[in-house]
N, C-alpha and C. Protein backbone atom coordinates (compact mmCIF):
# COMPACT_ATOMS: atom_id res chain seq x y z
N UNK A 1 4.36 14.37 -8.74
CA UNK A 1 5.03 14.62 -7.46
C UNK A 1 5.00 13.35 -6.65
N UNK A 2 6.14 12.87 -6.20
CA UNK A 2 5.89 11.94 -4.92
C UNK A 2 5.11 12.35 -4.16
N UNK A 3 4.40 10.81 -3.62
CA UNK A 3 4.12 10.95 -2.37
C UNK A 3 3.75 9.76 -1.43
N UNK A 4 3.30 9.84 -0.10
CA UNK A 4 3.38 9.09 0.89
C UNK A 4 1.96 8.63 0.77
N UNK A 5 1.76 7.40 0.46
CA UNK A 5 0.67 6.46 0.59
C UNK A 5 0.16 6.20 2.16
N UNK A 6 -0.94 6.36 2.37
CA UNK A 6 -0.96 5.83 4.35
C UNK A 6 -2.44 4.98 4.06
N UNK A 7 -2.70 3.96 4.20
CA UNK A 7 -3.80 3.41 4.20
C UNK A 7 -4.26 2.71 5.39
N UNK A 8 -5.53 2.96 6.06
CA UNK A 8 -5.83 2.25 7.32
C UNK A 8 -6.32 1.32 6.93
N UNK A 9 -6.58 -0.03 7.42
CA UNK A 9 -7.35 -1.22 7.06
C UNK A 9 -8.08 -1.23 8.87
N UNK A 10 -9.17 -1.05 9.30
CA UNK A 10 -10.17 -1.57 10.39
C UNK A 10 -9.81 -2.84 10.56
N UNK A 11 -9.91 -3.57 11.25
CA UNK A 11 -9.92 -5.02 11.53
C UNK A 11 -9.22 -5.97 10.96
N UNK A 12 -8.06 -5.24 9.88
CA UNK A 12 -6.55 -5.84 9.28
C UNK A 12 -5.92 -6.97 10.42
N UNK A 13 -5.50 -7.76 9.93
CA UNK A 13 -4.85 -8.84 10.78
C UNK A 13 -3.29 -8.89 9.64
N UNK A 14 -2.53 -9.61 11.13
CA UNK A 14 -1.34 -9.60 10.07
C UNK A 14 -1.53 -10.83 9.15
N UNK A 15 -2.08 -12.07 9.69
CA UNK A 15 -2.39 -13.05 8.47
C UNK A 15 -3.57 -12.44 7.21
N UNK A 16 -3.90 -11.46 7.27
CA UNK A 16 -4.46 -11.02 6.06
C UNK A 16 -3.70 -10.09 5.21
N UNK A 17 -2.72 -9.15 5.90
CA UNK A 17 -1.73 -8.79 5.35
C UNK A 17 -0.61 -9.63 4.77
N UNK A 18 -0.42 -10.64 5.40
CA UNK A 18 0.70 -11.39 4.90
C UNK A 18 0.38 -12.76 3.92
N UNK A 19 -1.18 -12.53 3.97
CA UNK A 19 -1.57 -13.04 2.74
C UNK A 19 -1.30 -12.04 1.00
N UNK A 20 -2.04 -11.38 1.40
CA UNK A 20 -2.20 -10.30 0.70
C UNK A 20 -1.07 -9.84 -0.35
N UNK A 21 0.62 -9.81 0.69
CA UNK A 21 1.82 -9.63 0.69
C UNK A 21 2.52 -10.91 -0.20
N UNK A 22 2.06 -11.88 0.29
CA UNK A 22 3.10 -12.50 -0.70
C UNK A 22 2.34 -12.98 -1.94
N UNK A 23 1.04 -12.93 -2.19
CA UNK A 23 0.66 -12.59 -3.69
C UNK A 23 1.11 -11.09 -4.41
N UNK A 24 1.07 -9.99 -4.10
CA UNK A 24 1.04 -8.75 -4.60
C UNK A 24 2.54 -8.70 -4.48
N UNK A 25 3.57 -8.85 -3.87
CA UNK A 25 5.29 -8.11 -3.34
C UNK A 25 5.75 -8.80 -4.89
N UNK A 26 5.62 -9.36 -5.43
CA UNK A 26 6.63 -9.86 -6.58
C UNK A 26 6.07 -8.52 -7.60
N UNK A 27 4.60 -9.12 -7.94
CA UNK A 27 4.49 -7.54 -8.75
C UNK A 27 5.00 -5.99 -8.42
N UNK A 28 4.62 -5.91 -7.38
CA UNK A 28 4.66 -4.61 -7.03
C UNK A 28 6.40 -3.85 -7.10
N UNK A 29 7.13 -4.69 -6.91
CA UNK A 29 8.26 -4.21 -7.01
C UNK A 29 8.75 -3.75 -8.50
N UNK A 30 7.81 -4.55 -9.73
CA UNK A 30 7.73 -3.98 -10.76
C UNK A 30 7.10 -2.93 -11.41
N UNK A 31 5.74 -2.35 -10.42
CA UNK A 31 4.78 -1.87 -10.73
C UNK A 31 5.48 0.15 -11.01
N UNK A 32 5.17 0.31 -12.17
CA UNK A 32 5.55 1.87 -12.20
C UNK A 32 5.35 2.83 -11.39
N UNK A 33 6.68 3.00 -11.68
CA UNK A 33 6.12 4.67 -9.53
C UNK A 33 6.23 3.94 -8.11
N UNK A 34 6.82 2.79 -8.31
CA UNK A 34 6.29 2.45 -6.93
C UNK A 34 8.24 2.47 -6.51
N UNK A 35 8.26 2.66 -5.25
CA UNK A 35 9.47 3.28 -4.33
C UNK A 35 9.29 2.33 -2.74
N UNK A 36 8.27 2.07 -2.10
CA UNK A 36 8.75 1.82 -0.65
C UNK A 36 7.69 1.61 -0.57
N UNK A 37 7.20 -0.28 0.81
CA UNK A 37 6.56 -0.64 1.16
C UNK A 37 6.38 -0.97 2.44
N UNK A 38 5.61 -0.39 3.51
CA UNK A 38 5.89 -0.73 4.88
C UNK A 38 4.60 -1.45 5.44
N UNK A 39 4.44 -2.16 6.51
CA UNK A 39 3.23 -1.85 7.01
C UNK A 39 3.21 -2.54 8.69
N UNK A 40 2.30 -2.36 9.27
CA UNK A 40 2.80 -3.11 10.76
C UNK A 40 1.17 -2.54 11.09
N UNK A 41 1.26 -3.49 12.65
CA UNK A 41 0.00 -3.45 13.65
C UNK A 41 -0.60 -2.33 14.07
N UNK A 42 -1.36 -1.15 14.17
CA UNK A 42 -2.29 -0.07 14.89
C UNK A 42 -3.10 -0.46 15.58
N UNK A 43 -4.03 0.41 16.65
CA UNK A 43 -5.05 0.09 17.41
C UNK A 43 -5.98 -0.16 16.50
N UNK A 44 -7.08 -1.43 16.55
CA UNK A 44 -8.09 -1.92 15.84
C UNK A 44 -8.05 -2.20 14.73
N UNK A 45 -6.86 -2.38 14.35
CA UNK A 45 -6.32 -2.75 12.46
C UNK A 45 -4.99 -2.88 12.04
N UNK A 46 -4.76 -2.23 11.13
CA UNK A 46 -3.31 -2.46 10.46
C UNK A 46 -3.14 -1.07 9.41
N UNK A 47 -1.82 -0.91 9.63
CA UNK A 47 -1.68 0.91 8.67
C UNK A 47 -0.77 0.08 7.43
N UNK A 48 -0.72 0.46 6.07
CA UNK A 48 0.40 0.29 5.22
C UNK A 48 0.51 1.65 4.78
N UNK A 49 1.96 1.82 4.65
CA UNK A 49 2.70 2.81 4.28
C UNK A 49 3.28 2.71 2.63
N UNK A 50 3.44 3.63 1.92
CA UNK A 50 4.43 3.45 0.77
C UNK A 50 4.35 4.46 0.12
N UNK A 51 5.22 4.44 -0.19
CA UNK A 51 6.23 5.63 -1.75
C UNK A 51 6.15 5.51 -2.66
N UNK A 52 5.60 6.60 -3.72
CA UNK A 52 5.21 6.08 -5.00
C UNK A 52 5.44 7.41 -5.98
N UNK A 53 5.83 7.39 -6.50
CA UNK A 53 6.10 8.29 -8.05
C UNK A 53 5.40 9.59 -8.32
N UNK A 54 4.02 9.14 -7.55
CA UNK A 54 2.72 9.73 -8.62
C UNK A 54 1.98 9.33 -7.90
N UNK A 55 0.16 9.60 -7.45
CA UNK A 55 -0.99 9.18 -6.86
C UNK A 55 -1.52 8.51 -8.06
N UNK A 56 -1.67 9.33 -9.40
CA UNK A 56 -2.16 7.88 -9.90
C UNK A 56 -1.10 6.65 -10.81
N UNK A 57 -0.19 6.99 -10.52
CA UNK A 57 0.95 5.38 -10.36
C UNK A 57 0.14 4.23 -9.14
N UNK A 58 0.06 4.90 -8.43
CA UNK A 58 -0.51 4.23 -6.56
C UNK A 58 -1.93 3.85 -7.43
N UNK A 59 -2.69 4.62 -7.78
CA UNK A 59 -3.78 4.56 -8.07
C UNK A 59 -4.22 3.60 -9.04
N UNK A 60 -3.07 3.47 -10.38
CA UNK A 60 -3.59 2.11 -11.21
C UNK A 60 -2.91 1.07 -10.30
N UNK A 61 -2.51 0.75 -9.38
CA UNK A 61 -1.90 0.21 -8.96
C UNK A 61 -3.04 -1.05 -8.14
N UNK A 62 -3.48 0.08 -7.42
CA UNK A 62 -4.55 -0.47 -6.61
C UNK A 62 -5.89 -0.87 -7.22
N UNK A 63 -6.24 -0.22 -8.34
CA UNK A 63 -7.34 -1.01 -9.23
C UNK A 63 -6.70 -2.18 -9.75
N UNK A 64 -6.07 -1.81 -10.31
CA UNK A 64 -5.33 -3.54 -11.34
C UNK A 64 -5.18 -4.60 -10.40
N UNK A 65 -4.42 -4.28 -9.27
CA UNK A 65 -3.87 -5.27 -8.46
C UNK A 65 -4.18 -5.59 -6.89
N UNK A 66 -4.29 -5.00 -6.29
CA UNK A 66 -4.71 -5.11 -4.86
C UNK A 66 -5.92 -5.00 -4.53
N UNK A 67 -6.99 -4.57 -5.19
CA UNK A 67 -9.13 -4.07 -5.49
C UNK A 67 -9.11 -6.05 -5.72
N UNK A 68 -8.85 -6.37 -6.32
CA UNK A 68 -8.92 -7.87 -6.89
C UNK A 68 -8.33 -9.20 -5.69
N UNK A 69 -7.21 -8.46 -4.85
CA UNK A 69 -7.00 -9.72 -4.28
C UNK A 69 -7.36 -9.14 -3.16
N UNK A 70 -8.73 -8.51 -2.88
CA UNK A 70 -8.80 -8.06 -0.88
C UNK A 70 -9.83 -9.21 -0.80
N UNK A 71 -9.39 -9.64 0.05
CA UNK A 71 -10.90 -10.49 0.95
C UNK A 71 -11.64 -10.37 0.97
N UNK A 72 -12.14 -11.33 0.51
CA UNK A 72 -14.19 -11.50 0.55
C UNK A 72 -14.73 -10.53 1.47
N UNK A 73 -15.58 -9.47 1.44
CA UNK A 73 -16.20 -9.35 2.73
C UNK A 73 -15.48 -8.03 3.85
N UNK A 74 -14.25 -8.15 3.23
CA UNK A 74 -13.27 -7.12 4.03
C UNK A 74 -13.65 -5.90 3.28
N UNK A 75 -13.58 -4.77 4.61
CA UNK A 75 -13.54 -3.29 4.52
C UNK A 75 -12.39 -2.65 3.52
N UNK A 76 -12.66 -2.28 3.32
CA UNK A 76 -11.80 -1.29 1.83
C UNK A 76 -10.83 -0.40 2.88
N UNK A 77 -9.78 -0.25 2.39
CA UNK A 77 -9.22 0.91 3.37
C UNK A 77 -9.33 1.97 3.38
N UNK A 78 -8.96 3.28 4.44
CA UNK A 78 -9.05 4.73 4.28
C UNK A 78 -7.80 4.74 3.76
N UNK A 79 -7.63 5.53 2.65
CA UNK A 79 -6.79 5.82 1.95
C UNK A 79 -6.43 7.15 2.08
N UNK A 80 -4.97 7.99 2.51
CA UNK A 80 -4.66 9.29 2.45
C UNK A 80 -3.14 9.10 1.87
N UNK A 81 -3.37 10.46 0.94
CA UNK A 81 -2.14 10.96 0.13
C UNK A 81 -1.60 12.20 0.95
N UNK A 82 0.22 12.29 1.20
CA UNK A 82 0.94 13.36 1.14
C UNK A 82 1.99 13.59 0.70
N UNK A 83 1.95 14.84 -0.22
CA UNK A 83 3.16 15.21 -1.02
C UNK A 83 4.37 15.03 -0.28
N UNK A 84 5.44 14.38 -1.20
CA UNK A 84 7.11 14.49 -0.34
C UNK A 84 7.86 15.56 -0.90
N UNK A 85 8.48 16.12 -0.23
CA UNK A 85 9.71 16.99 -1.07
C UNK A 85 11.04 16.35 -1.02
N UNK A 86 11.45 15.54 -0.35
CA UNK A 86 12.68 14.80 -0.69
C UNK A 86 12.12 13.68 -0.31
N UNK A 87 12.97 12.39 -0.80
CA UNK A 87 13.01 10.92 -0.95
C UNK A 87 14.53 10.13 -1.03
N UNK A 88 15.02 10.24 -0.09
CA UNK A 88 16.63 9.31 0.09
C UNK A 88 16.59 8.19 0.50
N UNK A 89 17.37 7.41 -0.57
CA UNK A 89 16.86 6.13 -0.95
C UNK A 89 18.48 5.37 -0.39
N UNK A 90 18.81 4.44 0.17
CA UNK A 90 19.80 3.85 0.76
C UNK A 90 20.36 3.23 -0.62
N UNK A 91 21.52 2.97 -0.62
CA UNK A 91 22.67 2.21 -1.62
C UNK A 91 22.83 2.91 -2.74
């Protein structure tokens, strides 16, 4: 089942996101299950959003690839899953 990826990062900065981002965005657009990547500023951190196939599509996703390139020292994110029932995709 699809669903909606929401991950909080605590003390996320956008230069750690946009580090983060332009190592991981080339893969990820290849990565199986994966559909839509958002993310922007919250109070005391940073939220990323995304669309994915499957939780564990998202899930090898984030061991293989993103567990490996987080920052020394940086907080792991809260991670929450919710099922989609539709997904309309532009073009």
């Amino acid at each position: 089942m699809t669903v909606l990826m929401t991950a909080q990062l605590p003390g996320g900065t956008k230069e750690m996101i946009d580090g983060m981002f332009a190592q991981l965005a080339g893969p990820q657009r290849t990565a199986q299950g994966f559909v839509l990547h958002a993310n922007g500023p919250v109070a005391g951190g940073w939220r990323v959003t995304e669309v994915w196939d499957s939780q564990s599509d998202f899930e090898a996703w984030f061991e293989s690839y993103v567990k490996p390139a987080f920052p020394e020292g940086a907080p792991m994110p809260s991670i929450t899953f919710d099922e989609l029932n539709e997904v309309l995709k532009a073009g």
